[in-house]
N, C-alpha and C. Protein backbone atom coordinates (compact mmCIF):
# COMPACT_ATOMS: atom_id res chain seq x y z
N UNK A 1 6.26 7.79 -19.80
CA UNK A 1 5.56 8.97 -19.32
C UNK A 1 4.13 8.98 -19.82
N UNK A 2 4.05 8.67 -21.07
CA UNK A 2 2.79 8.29 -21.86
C UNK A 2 1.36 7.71 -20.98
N UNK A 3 1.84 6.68 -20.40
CA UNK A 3 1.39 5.37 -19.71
C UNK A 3 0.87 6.46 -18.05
N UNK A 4 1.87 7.17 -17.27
CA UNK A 4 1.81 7.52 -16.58
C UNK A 4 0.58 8.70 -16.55
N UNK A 5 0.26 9.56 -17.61
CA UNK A 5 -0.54 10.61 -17.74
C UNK A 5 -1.69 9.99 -18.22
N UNK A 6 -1.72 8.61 -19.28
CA UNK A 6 -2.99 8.47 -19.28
C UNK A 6 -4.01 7.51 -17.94
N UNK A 7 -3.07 7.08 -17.16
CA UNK A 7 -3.26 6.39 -16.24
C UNK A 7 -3.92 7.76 -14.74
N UNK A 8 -3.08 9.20 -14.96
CA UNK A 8 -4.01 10.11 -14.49
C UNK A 8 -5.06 10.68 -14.77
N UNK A 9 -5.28 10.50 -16.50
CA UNK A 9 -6.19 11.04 -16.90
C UNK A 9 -7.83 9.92 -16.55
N UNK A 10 -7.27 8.83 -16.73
CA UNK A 10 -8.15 8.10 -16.16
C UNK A 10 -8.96 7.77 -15.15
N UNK A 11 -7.87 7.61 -14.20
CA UNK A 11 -8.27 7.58 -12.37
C UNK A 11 -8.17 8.70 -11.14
N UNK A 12 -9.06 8.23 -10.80
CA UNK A 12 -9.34 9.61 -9.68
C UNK A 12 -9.05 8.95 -7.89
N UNK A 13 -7.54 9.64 -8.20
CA UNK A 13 -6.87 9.06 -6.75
C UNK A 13 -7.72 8.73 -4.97
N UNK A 14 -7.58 7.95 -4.59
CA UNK A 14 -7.87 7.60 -3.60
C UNK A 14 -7.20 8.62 -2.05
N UNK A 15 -7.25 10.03 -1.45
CA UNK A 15 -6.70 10.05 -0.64
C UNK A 15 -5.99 9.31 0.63
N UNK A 16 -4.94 10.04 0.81
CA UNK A 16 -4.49 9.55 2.40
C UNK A 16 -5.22 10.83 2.99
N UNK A 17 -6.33 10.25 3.51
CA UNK A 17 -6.76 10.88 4.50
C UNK A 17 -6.50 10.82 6.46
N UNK A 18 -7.04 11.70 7.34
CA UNK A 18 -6.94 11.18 8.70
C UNK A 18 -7.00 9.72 9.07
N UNK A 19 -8.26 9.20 8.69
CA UNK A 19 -8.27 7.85 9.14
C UNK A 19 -7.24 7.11 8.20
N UNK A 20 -6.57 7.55 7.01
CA UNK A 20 -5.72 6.04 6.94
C UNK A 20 -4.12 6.78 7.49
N UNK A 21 -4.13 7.82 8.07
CA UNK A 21 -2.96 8.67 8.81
C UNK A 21 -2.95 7.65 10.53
N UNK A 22 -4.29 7.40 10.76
CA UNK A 22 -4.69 6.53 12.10
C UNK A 22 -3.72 4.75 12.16
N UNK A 23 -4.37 4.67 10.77
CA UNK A 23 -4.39 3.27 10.26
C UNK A 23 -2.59 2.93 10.43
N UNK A 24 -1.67 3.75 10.02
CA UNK A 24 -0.18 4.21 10.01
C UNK A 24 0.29 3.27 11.19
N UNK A 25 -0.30 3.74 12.16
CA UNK A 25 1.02 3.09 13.19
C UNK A 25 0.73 1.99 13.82
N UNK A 26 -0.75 1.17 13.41
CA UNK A 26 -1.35 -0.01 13.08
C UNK A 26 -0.36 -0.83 12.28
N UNK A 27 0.19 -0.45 10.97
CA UNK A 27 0.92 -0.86 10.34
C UNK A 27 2.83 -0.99 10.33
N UNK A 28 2.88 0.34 11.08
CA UNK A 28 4.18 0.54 11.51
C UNK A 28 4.46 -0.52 12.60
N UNK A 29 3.54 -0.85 13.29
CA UNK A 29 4.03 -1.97 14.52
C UNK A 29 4.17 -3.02 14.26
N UNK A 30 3.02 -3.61 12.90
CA UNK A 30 3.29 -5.14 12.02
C UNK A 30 4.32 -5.40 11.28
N UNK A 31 4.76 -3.87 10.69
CA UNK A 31 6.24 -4.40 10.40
C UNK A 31 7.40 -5.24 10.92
N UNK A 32 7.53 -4.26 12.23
CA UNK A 32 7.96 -3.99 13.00
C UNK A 32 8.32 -5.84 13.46
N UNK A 33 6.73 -5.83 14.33
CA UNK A 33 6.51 -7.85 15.01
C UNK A 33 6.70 -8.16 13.61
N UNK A 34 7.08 -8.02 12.23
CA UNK A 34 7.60 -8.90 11.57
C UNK A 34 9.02 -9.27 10.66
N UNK A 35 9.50 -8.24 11.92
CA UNK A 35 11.23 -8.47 11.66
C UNK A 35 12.02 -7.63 10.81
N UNK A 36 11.11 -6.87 10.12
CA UNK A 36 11.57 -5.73 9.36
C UNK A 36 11.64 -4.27 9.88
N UNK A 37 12.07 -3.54 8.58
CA UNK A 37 12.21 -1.90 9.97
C UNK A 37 11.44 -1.27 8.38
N UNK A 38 10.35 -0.40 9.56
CA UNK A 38 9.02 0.51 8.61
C UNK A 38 9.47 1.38 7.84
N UNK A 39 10.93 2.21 8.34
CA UNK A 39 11.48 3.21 7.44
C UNK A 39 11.42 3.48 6.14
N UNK A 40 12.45 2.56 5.81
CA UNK A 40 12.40 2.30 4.25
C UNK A 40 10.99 1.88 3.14
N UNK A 41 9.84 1.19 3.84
CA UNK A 41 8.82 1.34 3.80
C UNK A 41 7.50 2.33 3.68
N UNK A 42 8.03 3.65 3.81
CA UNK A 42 7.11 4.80 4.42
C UNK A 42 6.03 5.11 3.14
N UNK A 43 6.35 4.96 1.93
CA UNK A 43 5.55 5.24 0.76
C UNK A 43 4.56 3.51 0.59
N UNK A 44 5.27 2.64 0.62
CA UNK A 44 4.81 1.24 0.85
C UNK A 44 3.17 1.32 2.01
N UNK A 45 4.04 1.99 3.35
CA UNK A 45 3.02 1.85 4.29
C UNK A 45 1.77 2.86 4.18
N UNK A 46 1.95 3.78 3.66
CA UNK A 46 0.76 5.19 3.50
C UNK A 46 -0.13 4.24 1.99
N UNK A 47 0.25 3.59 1.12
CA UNK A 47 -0.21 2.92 0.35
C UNK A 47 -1.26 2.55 1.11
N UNK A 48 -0.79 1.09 1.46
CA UNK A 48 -1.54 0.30 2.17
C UNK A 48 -2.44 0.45 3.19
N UNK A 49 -2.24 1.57 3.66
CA UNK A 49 -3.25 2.76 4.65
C UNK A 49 -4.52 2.63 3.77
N UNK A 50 -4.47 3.30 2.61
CA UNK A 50 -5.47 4.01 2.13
C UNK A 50 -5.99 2.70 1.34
N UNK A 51 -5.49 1.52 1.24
CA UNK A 51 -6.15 0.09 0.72
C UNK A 51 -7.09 -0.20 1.78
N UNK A 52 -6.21 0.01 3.27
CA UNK A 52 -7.18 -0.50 4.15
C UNK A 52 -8.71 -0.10 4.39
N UNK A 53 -8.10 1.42 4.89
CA UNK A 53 -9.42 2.47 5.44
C UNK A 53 -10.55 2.53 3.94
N UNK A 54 -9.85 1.92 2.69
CA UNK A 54 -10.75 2.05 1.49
C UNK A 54 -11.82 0.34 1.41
N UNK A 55 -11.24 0.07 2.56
CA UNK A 55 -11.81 -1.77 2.28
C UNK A 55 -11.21 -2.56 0.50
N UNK A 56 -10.17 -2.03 0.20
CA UNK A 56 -9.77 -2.77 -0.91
C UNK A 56 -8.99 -3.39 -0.96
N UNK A 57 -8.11 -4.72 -1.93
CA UNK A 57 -7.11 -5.18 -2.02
C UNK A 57 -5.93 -4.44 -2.63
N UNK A 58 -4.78 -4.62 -2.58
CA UNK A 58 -4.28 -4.15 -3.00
C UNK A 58 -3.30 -4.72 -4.23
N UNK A 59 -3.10 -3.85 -5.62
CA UNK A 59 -2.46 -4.56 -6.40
C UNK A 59 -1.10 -4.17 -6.69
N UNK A 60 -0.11 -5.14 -6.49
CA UNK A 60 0.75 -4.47 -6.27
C UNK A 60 1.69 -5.41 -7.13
N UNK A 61 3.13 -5.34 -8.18
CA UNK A 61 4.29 -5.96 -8.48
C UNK A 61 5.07 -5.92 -7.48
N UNK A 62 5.74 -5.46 -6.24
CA UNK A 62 5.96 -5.70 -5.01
C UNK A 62 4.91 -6.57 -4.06
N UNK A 63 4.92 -7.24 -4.03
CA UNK A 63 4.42 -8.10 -2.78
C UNK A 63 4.73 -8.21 -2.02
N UNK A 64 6.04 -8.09 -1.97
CA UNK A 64 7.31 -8.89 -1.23
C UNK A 64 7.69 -7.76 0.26
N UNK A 65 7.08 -6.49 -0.97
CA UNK A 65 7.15 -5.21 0.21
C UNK A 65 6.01 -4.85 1.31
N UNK A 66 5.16 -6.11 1.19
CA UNK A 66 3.79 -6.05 2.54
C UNK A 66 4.17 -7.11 2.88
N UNK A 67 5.04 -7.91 3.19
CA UNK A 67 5.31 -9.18 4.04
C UNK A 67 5.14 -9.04 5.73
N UNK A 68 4.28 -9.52 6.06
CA UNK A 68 3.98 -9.36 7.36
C UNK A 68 2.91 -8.25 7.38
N UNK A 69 2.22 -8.03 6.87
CA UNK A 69 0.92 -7.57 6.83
C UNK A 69 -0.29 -8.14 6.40
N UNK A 70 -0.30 -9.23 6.15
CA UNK A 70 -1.26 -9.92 5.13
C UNK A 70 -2.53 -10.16 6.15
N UNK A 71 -2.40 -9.90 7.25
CA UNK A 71 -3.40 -9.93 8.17
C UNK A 71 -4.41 -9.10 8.36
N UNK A 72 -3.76 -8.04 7.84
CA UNK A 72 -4.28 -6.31 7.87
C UNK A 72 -4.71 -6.01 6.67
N UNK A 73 -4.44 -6.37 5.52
CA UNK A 73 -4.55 -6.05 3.85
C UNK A 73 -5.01 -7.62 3.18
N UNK A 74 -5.29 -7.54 1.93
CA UNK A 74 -5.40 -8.36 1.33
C UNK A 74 -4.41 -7.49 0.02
N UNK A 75 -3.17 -8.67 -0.31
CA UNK A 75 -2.19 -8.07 -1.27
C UNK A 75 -2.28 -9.45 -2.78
N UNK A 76 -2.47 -8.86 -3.18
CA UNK A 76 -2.57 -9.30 -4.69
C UNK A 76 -1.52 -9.04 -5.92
N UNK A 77 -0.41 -10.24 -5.57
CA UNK A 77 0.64 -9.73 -6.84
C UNK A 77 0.14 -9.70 -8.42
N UNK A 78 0.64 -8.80 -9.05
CA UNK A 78 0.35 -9.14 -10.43
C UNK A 78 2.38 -8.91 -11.12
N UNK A 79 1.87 -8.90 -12.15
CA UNK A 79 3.16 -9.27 -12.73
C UNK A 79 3.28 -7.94 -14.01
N UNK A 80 4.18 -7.15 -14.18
CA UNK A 80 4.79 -5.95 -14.50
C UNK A 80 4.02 -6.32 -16.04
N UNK A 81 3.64 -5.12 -16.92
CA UNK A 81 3.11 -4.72 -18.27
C UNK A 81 4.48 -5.10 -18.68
N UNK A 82 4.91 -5.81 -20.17
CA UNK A 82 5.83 -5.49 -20.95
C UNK A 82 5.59 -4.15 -22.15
């Protein structure tokens, strides 16, 4: 919890705004042509919204959960804090 509050106290969130609400079903359809189903995805995909419409990469210990997007995002695994 520690980790979690100073990590708010630090950073100043990036909205999901309209345009990455646009960006959504851009992404919902790449899932989609890539064999997976967006559902289970829905916090995954509003992420990656707001990577896009922000022009950033995204860093993520899931990688595995933008498969078939890499066209649309730039995803950058890193590997979990011990």
């Amino acid at each position: 919890m520690k980790i979690l509050q100073t990590a708010e106290a630090e950073f100043d969130p990036l909205p999901f705004d309209d345009t990455a609400a646009r960006e959504y079903g851009q992404l919902w359809t790449a899932v989609i042509a890539s064999g997976r189903k967006p559902r289970p995805r829905t916090a995954d995909l509003m992420i990656a919204c707001v990577s896009i419409t922000n022009r950033l990469p995204l860093y993520t210990c899931n990688a595995k959960d933008f498969k078939g997007l890499d066209h649309l995002l730039t995803v950058v695994p890193v590997t979990r804090p011990r």
